[in-house]
C-alpha atoms as a PDB file:
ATOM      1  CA  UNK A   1      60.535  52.685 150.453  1.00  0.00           C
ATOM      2  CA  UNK A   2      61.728  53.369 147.454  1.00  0.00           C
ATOM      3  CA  UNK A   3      63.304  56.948 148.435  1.00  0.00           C
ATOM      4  CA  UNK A   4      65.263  54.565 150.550  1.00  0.00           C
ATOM      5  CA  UNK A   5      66.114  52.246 147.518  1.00  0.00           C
ATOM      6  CA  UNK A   6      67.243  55.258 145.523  1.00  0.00           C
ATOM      7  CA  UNK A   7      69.708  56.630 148.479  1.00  0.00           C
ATOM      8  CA  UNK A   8      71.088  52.879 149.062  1.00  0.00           C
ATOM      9  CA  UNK A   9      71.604  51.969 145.446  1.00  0.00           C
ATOM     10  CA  UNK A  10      72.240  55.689 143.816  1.00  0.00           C
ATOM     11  CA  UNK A  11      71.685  56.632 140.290  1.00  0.00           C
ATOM     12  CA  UNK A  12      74.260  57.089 137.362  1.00  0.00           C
ATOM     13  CA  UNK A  13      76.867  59.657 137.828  1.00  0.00           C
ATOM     14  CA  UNK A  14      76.517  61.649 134.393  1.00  0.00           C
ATOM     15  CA  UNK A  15      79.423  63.732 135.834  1.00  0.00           C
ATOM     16  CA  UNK A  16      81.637  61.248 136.311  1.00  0.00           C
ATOM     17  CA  UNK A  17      81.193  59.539 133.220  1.00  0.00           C
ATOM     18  CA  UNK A  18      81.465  62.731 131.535  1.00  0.00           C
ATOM     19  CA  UNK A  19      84.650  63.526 133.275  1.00  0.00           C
ATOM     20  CA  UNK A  20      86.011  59.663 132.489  1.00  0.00           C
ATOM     21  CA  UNK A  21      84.733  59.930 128.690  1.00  0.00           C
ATOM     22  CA  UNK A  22      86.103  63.497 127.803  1.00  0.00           C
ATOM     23  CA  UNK A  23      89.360  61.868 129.608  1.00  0.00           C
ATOM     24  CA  UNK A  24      89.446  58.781 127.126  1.00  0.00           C
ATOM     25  CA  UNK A  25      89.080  61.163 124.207  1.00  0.00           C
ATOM     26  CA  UNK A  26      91.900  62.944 125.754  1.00  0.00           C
ATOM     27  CA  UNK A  27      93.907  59.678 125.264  1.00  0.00           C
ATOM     28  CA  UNK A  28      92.893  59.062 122.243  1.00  0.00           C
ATOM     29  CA  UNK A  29      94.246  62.184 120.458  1.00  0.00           C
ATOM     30  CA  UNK A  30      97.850  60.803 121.735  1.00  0.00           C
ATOM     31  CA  UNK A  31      97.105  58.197 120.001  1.00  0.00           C
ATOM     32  CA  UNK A  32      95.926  59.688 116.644  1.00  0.00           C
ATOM     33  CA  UNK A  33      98.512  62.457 116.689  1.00  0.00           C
ATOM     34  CA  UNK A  34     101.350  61.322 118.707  1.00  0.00           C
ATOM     35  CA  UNK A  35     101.748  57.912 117.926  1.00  0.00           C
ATOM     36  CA  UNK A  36     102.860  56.095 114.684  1.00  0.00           C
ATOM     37  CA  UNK A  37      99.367  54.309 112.733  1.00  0.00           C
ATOM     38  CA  UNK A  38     100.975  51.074 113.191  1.00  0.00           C
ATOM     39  CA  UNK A  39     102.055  51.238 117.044  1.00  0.00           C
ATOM     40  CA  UNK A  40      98.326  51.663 117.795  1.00  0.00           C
ATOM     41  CA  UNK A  41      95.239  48.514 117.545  1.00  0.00           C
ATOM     42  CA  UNK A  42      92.525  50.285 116.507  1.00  0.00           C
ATOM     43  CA  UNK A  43      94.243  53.059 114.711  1.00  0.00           C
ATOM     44  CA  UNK A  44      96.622  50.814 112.323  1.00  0.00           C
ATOM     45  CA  UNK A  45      93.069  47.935 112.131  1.00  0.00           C
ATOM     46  CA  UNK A  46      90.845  51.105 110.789  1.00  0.00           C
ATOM     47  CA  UNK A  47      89.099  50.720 107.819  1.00  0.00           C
ATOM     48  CA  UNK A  48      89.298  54.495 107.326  1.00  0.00           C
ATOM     49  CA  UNK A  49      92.686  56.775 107.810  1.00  0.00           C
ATOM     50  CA  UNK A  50      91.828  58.046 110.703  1.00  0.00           C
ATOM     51  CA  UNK A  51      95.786  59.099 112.007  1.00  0.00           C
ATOM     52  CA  UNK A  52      96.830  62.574 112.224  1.00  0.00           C
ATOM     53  CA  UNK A  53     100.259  61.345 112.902  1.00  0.00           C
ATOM     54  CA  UNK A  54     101.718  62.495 109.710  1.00  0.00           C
ATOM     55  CA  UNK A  55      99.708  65.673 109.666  1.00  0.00           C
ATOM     56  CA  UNK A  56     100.170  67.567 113.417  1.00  0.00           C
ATOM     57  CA  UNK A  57     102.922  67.973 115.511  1.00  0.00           C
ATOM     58  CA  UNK A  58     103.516  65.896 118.641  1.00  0.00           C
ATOM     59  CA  UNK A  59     100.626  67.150 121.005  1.00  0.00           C
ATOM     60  CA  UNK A  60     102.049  65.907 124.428  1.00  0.00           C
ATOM     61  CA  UNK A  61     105.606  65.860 124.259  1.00  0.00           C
ATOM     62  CA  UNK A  62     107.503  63.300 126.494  1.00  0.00           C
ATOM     63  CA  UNK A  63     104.185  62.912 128.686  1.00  0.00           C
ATOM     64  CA  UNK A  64     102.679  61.338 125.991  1.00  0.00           C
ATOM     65  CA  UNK A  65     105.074  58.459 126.240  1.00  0.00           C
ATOM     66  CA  UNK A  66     102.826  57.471 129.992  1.00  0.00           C
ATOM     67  CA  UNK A  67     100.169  59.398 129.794  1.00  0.00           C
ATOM     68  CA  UNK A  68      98.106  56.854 128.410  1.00  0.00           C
ATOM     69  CA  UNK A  69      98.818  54.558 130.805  1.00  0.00           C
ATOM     70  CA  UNK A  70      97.094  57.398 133.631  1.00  0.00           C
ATOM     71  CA  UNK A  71      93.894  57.765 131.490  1.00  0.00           C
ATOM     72  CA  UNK A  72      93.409  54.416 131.075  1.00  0.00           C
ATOM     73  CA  UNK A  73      93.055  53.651 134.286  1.00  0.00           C
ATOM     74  CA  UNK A  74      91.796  57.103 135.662  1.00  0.00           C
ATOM     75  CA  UNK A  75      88.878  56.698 133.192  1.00  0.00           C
ATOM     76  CA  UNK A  76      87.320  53.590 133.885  1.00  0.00           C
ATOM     77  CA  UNK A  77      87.584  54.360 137.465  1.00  0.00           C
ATOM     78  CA  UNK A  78      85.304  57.278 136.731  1.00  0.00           C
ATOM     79  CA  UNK A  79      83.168  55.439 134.436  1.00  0.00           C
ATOM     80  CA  UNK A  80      83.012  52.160 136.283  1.00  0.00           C
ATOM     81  CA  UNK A  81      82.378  54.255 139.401  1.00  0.00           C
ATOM     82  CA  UNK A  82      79.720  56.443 137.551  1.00  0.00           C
ATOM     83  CA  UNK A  83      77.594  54.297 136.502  1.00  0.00           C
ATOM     84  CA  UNK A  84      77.505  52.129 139.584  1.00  0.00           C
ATOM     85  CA  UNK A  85      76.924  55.404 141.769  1.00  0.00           C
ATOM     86  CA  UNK A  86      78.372  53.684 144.882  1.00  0.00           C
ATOM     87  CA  UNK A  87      80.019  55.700 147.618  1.00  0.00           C
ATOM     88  CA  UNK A  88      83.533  55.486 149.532  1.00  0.00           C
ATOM     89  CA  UNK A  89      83.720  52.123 150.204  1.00  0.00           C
ATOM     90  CA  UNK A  90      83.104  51.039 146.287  1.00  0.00           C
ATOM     91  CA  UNK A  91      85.430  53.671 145.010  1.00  0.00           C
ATOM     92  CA  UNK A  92      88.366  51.736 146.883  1.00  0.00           C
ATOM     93  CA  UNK A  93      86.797  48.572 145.850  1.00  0.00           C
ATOM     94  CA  UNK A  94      86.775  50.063 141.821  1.00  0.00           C
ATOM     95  CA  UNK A  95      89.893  51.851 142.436  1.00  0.00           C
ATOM     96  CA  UNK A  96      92.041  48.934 143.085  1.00  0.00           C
ATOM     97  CA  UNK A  97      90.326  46.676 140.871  1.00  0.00           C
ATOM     98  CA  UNK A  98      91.623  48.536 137.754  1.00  0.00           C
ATOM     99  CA  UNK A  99      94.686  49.619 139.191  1.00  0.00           C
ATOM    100  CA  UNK A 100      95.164  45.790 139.494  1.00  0.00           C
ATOM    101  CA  UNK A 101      94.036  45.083 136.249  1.00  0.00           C
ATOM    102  CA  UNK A 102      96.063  47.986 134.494  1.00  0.00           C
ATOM    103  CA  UNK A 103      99.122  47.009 136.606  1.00  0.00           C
ATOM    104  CA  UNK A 104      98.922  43.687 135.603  1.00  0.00           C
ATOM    105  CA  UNK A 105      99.105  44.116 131.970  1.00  0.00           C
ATOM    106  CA  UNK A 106     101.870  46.500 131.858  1.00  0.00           C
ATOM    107  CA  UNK A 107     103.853  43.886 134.312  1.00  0.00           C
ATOM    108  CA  UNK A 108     103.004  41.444 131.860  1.00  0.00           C
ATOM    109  CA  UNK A 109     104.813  43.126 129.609  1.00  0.00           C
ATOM    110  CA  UNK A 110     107.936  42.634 131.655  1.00  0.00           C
ATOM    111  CA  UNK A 111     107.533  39.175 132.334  1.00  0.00           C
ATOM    112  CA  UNK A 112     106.119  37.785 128.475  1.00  0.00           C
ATOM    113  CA  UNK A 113     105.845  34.406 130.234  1.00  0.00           C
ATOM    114  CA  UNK A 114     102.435  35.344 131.491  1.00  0.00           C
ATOM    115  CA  UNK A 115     101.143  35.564 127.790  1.00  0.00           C
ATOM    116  CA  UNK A 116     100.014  31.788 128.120  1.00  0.00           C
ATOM    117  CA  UNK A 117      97.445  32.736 130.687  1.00  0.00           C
ATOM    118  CA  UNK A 118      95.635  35.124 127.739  1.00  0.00           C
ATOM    119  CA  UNK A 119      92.082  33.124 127.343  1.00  0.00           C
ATOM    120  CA  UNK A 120      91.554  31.658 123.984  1.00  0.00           C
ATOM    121  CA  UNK A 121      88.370  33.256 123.674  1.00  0.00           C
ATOM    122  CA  UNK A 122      89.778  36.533 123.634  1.00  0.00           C
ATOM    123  CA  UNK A 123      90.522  35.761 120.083  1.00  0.00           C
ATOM    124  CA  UNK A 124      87.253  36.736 118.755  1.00  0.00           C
ATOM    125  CA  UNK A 125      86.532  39.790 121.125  1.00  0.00           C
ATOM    126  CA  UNK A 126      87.386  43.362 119.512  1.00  0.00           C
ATOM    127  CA  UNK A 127      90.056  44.991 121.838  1.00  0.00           C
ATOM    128  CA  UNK A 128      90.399  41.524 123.973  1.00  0.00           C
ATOM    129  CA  UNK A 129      92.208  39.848 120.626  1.00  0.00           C
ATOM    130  CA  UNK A 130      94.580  41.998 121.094  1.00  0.00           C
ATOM    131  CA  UNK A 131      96.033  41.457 124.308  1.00  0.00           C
ATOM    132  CA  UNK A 132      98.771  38.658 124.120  1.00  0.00           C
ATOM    133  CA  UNK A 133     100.170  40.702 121.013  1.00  0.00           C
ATOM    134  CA  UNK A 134     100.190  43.406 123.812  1.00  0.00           C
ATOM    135  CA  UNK A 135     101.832  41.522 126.420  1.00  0.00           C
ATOM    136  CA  UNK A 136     104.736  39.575 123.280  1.00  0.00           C
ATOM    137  CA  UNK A 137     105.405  43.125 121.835  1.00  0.00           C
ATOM    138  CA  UNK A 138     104.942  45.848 124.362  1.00  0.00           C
ATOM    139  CA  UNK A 139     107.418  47.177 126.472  1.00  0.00           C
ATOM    140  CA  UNK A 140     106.980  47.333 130.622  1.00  0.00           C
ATOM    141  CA  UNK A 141     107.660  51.213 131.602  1.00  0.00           C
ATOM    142  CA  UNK A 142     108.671  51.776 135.073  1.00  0.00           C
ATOM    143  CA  UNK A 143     106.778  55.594 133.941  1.00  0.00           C
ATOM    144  CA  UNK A 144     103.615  53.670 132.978  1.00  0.00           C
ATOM    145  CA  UNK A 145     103.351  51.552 136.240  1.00  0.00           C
ATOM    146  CA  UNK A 146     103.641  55.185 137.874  1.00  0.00           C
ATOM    147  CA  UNK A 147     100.947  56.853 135.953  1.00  0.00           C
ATOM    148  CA  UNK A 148      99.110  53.647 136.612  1.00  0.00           C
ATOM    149  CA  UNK A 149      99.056  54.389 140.219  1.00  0.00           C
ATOM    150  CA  UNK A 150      98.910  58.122 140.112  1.00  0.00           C
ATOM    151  CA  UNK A 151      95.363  57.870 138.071  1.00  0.00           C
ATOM    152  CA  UNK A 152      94.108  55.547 140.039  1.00  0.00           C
ATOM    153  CA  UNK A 153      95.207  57.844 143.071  1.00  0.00           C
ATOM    154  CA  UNK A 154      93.879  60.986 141.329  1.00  0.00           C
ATOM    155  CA  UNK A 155      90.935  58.926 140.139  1.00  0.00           C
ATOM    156  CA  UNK A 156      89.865  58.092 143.818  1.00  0.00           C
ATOM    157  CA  UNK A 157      90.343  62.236 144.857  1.00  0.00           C
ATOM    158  CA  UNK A 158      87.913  63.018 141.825  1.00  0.00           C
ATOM    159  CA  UNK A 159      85.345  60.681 143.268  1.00  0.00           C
ATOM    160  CA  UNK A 160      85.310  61.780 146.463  1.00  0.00           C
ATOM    161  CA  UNK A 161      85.109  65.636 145.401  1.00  0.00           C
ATOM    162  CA  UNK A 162      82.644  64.688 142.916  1.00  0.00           C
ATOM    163  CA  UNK A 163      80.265  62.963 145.925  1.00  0.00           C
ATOM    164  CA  UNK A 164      80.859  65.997 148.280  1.00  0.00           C
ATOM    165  CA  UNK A 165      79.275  67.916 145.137  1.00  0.00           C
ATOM    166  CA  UNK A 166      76.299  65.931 144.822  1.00  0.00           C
ATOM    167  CA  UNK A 167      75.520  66.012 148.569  1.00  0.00           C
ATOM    168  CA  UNK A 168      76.066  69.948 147.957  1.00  0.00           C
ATOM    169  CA  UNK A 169      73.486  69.849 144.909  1.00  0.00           C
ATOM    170  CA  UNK A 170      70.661  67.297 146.580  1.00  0.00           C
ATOM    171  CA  UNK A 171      70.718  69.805 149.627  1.00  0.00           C
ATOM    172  CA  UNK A 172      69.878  72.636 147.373  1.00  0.00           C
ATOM    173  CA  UNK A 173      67.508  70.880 145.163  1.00  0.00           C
ATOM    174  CA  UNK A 174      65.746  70.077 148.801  1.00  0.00           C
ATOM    175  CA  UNK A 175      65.399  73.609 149.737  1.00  0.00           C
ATOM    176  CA  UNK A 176      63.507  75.132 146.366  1.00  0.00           C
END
């Protein structure tokens, strides 16, 4: 029975968190190097300097501009998706969950209106607080909404090669 439980239900993916965290630490050098201190939340709120801005040159070039907006989303669809171990079906599910939820802050930006519907209790929440500042000062990017749906595309590829690999790896661990 609970072989059964374990091949319903899964275990974590180390690999795809792996591959989602080393991705978000990917993101976060454009944000240390390429971007000014003060365009950046928890960069320019640091207690420490922790900007290499002034000190390297620009890292990513123009790619940098949306690239952000692809690791975002390709990362906590590998995360999400990693620690829930679920197969195909949930990888659509998590797929277009964050793709909505990425899409719908950057069209936020576009249409500032929508900053009203930012909870209150966001205020007190590190990283939440920051989101209707987001939304009032950011600017929509037709490049952003793109690399929105291209990591959530490329995201979805990833865990479908990564399952094939696992199925590989459990058949070999079966015949030692």
């Amino acid at each position: 029975m609970k072989e059964h439980r374990e091949n319903l239900c899964g275990t974590a993916n180390k690999c795809r968190i792996l591959i989602g965290a080393g991705a978000l630490l990917v993101g976060t050098l454009v944000y240390l190097v390429d971007r000014h201190p003060q365009q950046t939340y928890f960069v320019s709120n640091s207690a420490v300097d922790i900007s290499f801005h002034h000190l390297l040159p620009n890292l990513f070039g123009p790619i940098g501009n949306s690239l952000p907006a692809f690791i975002h989303v390709f990362s906590f669809i590998l995360i999400t998706a990693g620690l829930m171990a679920c197969r195909k079906k949930g990888f659509i599910v998590i797929c277009l969950a964050w793709l909505l939820v990425d899409s719908a802050f950057e069209l936020s930006q576009k249409y500032k209106s929508l900053a009203h519907i930012v909870p209150d209790w966001f205020a007190g929440i590190p990283l939440l607080e920051n989101s209707e500042n987001y939304i009032l000062h950011g600017t929509f990017d037709y490049f952003d909404m793109a690399g929105i749906v291209l990591g959530a595309s490329v995201a979805f590829i990833v865990l479908v090669k990564t399952e094939n690999m696992e199925k590989g790896w459990s058949h070999e661990k079966k015949k030692k």
